[in-house]
Protein backbone atom coordinates (compact mmCIF):
# COMPACT_ATOMS: atom_id res chain seq x y z
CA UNK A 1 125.26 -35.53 88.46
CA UNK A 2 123.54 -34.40 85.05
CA UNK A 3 121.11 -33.40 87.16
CA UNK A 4 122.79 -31.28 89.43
CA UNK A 5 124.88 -29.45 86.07
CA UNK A 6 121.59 -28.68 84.46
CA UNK A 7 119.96 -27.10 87.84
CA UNK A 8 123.28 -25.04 88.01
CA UNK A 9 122.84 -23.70 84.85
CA UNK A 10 119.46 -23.01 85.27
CA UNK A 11 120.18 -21.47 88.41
CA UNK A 12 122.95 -19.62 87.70
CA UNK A 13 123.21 -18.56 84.21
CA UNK A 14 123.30 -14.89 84.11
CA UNK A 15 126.27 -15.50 86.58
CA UNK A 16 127.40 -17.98 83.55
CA UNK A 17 127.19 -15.50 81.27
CA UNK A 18 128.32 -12.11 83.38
CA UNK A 19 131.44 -14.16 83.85
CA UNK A 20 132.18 -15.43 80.51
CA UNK A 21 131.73 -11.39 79.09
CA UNK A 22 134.19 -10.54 82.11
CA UNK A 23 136.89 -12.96 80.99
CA UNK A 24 136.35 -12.15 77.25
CA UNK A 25 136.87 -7.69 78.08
CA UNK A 26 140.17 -8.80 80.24
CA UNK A 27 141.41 -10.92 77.25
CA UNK A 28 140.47 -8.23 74.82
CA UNK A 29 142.27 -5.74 77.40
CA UNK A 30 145.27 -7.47 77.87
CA UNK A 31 145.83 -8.32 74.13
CA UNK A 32 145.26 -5.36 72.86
CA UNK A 33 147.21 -3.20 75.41
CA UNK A 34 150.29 -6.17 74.78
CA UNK A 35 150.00 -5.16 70.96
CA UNK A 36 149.96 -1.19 71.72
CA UNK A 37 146.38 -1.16 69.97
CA UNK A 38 145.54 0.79 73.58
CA UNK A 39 147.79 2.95 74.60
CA UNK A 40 148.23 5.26 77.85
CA UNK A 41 149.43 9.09 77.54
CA UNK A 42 150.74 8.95 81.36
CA UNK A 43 152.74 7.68 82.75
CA UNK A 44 154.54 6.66 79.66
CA UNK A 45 154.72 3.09 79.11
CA UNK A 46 152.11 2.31 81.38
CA UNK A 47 151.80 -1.44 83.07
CA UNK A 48 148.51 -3.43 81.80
CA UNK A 49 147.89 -3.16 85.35
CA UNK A 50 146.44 0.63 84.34
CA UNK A 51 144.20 -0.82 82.04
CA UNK A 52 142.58 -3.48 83.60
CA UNK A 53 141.88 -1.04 87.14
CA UNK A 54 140.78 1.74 84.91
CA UNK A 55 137.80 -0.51 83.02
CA UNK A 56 136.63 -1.89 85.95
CA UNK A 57 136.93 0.60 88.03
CA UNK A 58 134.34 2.66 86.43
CA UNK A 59 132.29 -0.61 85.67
CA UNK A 60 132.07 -0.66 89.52
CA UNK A 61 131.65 3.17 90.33
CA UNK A 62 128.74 2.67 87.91
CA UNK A 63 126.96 -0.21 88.89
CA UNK A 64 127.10 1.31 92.79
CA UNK A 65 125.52 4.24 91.21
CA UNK A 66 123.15 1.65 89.39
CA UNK A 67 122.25 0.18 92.46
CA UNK A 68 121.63 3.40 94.66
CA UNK A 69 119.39 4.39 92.02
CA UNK A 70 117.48 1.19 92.16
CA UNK A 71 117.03 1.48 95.58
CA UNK A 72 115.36 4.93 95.59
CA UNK A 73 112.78 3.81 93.23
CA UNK A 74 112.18 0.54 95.27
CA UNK A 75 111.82 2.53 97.84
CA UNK A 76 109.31 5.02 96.39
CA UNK A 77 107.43 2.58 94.87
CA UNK A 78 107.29 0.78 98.41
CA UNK A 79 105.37 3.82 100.07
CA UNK A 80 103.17 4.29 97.31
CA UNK A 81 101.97 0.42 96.77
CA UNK A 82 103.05 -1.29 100.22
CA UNK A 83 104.14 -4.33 98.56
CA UNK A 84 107.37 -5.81 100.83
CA UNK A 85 109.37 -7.28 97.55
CA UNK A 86 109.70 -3.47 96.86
CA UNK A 87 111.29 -3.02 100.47
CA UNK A 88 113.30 -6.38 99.83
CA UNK A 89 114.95 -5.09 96.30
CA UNK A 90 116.00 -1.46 97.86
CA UNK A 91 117.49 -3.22 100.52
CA UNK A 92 118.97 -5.48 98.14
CA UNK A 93 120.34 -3.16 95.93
CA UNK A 94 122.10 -1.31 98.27
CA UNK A 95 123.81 -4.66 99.83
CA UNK A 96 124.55 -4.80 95.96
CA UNK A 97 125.71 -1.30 95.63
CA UNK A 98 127.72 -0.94 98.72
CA UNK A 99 129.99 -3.85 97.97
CA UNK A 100 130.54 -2.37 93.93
CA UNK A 101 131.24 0.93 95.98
CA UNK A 102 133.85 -0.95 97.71
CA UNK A 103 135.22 -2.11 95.13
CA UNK A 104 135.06 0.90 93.38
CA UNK A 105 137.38 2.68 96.02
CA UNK A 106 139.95 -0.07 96.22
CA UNK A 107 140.51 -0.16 92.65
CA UNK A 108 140.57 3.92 92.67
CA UNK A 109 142.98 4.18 94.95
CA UNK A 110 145.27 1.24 92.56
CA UNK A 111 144.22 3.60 89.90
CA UNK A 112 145.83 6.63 91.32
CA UNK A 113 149.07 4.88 92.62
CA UNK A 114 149.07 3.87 89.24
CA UNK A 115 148.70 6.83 86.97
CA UNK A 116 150.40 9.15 89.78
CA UNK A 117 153.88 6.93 88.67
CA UNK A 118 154.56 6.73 93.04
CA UNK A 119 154.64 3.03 93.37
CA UNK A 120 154.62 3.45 96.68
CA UNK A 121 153.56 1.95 99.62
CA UNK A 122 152.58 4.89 101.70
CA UNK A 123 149.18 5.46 101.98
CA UNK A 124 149.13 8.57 100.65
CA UNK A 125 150.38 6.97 97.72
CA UNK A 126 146.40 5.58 97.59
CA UNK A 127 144.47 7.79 99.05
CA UNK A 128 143.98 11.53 99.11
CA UNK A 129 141.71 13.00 101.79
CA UNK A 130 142.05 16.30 99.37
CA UNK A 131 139.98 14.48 96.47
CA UNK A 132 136.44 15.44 96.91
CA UNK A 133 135.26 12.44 95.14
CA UNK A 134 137.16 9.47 96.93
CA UNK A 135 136.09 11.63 99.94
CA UNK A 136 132.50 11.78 99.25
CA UNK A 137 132.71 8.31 98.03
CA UNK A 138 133.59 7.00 101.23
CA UNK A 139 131.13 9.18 102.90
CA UNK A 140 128.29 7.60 100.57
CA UNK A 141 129.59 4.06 101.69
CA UNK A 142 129.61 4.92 104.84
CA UNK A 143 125.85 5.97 105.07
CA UNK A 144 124.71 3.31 103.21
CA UNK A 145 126.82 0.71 105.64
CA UNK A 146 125.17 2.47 108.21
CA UNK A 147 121.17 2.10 106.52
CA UNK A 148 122.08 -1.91 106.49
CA UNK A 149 122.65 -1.97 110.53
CA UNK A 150 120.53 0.23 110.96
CA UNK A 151 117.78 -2.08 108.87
CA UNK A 152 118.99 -4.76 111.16
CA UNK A 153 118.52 -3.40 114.21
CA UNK A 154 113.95 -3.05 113.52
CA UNK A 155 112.22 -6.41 114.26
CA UNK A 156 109.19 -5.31 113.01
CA UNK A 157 108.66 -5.94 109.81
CA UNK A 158 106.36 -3.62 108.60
CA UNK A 159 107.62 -1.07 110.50
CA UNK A 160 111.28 -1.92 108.99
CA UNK A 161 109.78 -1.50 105.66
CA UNK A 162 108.90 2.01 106.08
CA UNK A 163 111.61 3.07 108.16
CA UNK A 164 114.36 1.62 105.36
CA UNK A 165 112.12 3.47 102.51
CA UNK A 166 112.18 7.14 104.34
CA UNK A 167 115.95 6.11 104.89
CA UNK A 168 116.59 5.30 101.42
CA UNK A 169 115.04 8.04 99.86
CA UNK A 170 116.52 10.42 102.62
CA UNK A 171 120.22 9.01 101.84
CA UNK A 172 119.98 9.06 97.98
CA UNK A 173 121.82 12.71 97.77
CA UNK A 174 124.89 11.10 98.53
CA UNK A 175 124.82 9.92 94.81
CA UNK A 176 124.65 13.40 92.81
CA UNK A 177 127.33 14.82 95.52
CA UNK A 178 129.52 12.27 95.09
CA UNK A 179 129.36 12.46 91.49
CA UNK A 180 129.15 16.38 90.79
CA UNK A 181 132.01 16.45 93.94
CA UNK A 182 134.97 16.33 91.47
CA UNK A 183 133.54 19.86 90.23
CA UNK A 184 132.82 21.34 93.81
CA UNK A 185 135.44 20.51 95.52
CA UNK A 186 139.40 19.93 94.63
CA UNK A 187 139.54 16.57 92.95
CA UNK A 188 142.26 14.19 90.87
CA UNK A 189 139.28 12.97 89.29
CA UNK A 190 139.13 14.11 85.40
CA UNK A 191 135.97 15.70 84.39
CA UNK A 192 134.15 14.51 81.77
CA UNK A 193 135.09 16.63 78.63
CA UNK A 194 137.76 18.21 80.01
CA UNK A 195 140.60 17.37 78.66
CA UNK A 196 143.39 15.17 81.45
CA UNK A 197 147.12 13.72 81.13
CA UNK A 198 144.96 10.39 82.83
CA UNK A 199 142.60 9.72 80.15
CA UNK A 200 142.89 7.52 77.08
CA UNK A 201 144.19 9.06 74.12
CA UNK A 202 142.72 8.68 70.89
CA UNK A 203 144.56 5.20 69.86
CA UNK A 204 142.06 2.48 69.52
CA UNK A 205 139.25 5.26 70.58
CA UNK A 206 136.16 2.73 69.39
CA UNK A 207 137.69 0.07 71.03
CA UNK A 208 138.03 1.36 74.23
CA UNK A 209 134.24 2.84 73.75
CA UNK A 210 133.60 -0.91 73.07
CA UNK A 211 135.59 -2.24 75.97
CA UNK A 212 134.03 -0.40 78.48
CA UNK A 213 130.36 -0.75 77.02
CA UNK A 214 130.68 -5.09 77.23
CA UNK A 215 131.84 -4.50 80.25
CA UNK A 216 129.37 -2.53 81.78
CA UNK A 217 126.99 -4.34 80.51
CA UNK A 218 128.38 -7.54 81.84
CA UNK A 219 128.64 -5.85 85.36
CA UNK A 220 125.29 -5.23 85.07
CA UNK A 221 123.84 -8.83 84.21
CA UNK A 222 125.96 -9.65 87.54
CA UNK A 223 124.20 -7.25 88.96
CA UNK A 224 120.27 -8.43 87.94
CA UNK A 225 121.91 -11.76 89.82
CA UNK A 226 123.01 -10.78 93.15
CA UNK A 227 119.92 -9.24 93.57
CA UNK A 228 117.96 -12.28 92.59
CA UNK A 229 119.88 -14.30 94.66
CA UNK A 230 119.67 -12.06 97.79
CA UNK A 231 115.98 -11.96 97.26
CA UNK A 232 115.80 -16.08 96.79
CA UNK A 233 117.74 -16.02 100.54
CA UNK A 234 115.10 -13.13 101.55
CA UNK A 235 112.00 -15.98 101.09
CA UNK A 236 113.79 -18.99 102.42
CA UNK A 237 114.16 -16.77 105.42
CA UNK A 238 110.71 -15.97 105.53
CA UNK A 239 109.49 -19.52 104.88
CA UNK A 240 111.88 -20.92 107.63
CA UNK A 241 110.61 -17.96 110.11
CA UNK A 242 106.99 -19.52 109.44
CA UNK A 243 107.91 -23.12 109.99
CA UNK A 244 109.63 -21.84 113.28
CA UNK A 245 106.55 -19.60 114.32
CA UNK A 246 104.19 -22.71 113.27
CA UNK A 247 106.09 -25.04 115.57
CA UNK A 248 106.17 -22.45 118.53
CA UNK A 249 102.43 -22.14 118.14
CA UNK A 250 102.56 -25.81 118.02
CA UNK A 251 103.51 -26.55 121.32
């Protein structure tokens, strides 16, 4: 039993750790909103609900971003040195980054039902097809959902490796649009500097710097562990495929 605790921390400790940071920013969140240390311009008296969506929500829109970004260099470096662990952590990245883009779009659309004061249950209420950025958001999910089958589809390994790399780098636009969409096109989004009704006001302004900081940078130790963990599944699937081809051979 000692033995199996001390594996699991050995394991999993920047999991340990990611989680522990997440629990301490939702504490610091919740107290500090419940004292009126943080508070929200609109809508007046807004639930801690607001709070807790808004951090994480741009923890995740982030760490998808993270992710893509990853990816493309994986991917470049891939081409250039032909080493497969490069084609293994794009692909692994965006597994990463489309699930944090998921999650990024479920808590925006809380986010907006929030701050828009609807409360409803319409889904209109959640989503706007008029907002460039949850638009192009989706759109970037999309593509990258549709890289991963895609990816699936190639036996070939070598072949899957160079396909996924011209793929990744190919699909990596998505990022900048999606981002620099909320100045193209129509969008609910706030722009950064501009001044918006939806943005914390000064109260606690360090704090909330702070907040979002520990949490950001606990989303990204999480981050440095799916992918190790994806990439641990990646060579016991490889070493299996071997003792499978060894037996075949075998007989």
């Amino acid at each position: 039993m000692l033995k199996d605790r001390q594996k699991f921390f050995r394991t999993d400790f920047l999991l340990i750790i990611s989680l522990i940071m997440l629990v301490i920013n939702l504490s610091l969140i919740v107290g500090l909103t419940s004292t009126n240390i943080l508070i929200w311009r609109e809508p007046p008296n807004a639930h801690r609900i607001v709070y807790i969506v808004f951090f994480y929500h741009v923890s995740g829109a982030w760490l998808a971003y993270f992710s893509f970004g990853v990816s493309l260099v994986s991917h470049i470096l891939y081409l250039k040195n032909k080493n497969i662990n490069w084609s293994l952590l794009g692909k692994n990245s965006i597994i990463v980054g489309v699930f944090f883009t998921t999650f990024a779009l479920i808590t925006g659309s809380l986010w907006y039902n929030s701050t828009s004061g609807n409360y409803g249950s319409n889904p209109e209420d959640y989503w706007q097809w008029s907002d460039g950025r949850q638009t192009m958001t989706l759109v970037l999910l999309m593509s990258y959902l549709a890289f991963l089958i895609f990816r699936s589809m190639i036996e070939d390994k070598e072949k899957k490796a160079k396909i996924s790399a011209a793929l990744g780098i190919a699909l990596f636009p998505t990022i900048p649009l999606s981002y620099l969409s909320a100045i193209i096109f129509t969008s609910l989004h706030p722009l950064i500097g501009a001044p918006s009704t939806t943005n914390l006001v000064s109260y606690g302004e360090p704090l909330k710097i702070f907040i979002l900081l520990f949490n950001l940078i606990a989303i990204t130790i999480l981050f440095i562990y799916l992918v190790q963990k994806l990439y641990k599944l990646d060579m016991e699937k490889e070493k299996l495929n071997e003792i499978i081809q060894r037996k075949l051979m075998e007989e």
